[in-house]
Protein backbone atom coordinates (compact mmCIF):
# COMPACT_ATOMS: atom_id res chain seq x y z
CA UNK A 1 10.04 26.44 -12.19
CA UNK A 2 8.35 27.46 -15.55
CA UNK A 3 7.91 24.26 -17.18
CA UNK A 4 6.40 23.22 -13.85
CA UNK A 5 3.77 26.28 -13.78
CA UNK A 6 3.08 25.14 -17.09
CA UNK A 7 2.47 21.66 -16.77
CA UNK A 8 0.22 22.13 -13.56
CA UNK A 9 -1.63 24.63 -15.43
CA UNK A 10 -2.41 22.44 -18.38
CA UNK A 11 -3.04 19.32 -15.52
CA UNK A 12 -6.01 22.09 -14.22
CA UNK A 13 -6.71 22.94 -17.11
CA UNK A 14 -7.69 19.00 -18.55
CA UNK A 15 -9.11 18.26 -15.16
CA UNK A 16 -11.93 20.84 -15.10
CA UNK A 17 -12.99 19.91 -18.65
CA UNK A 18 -12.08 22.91 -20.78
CA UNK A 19 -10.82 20.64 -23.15
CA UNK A 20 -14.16 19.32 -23.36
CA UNK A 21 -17.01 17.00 -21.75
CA UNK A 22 -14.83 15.16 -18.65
CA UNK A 23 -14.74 11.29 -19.18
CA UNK A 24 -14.72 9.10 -16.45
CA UNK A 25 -12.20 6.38 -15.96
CA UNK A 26 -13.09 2.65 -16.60
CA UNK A 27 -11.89 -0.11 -14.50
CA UNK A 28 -11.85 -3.42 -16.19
CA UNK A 29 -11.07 -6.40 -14.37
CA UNK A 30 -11.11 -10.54 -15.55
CA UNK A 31 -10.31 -13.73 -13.11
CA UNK A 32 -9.58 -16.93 -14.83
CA UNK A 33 -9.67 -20.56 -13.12
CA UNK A 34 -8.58 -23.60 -14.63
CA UNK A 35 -6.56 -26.81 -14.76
CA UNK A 36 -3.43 -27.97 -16.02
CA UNK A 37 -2.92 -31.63 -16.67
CA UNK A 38 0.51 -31.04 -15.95
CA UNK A 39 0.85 -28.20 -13.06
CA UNK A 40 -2.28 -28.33 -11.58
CA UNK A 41 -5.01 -25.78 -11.13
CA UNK A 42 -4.29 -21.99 -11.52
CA UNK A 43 -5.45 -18.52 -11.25
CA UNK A 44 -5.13 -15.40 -13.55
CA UNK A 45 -5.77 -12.58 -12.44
CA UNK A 46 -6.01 -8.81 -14.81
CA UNK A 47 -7.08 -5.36 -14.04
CA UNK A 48 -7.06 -2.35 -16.12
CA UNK A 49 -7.60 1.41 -15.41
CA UNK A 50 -8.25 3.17 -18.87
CA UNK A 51 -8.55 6.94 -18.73
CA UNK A 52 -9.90 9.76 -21.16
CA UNK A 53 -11.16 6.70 -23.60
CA UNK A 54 -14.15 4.89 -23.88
CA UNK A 55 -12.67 1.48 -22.77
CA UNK A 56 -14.55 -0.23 -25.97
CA UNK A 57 -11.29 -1.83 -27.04
């Protein structure tokens, strides 16, 4: 029960910034259409959540 206090404290603690300016989270998302000579035409699909980084990489 502790370790749980502890780790919900430091959660609250990140959350409201204390650790410094908050950062928003970035969404990044890419489709992709093509064709295949072989298979056809296709789809590709990618999304990506980045938290507490820029998302410059």
């Amino acid at each position: 029960m502790k370790k749980l206090t502890i780790v919900l404290a430091l959660a609250a603690l990140s959350a409201c910034g204390v650790d410094g300016e908050p950062v928003a989270p970035t969404v990044k998302a890419s489709t992709t259409f093509g064709m295949n000579s072989e298979s056809g035409p296709f789809q590709s699909s990618a999304i990506a959540f980045i938290f507490g980084g820029s998302g410059n990489g």
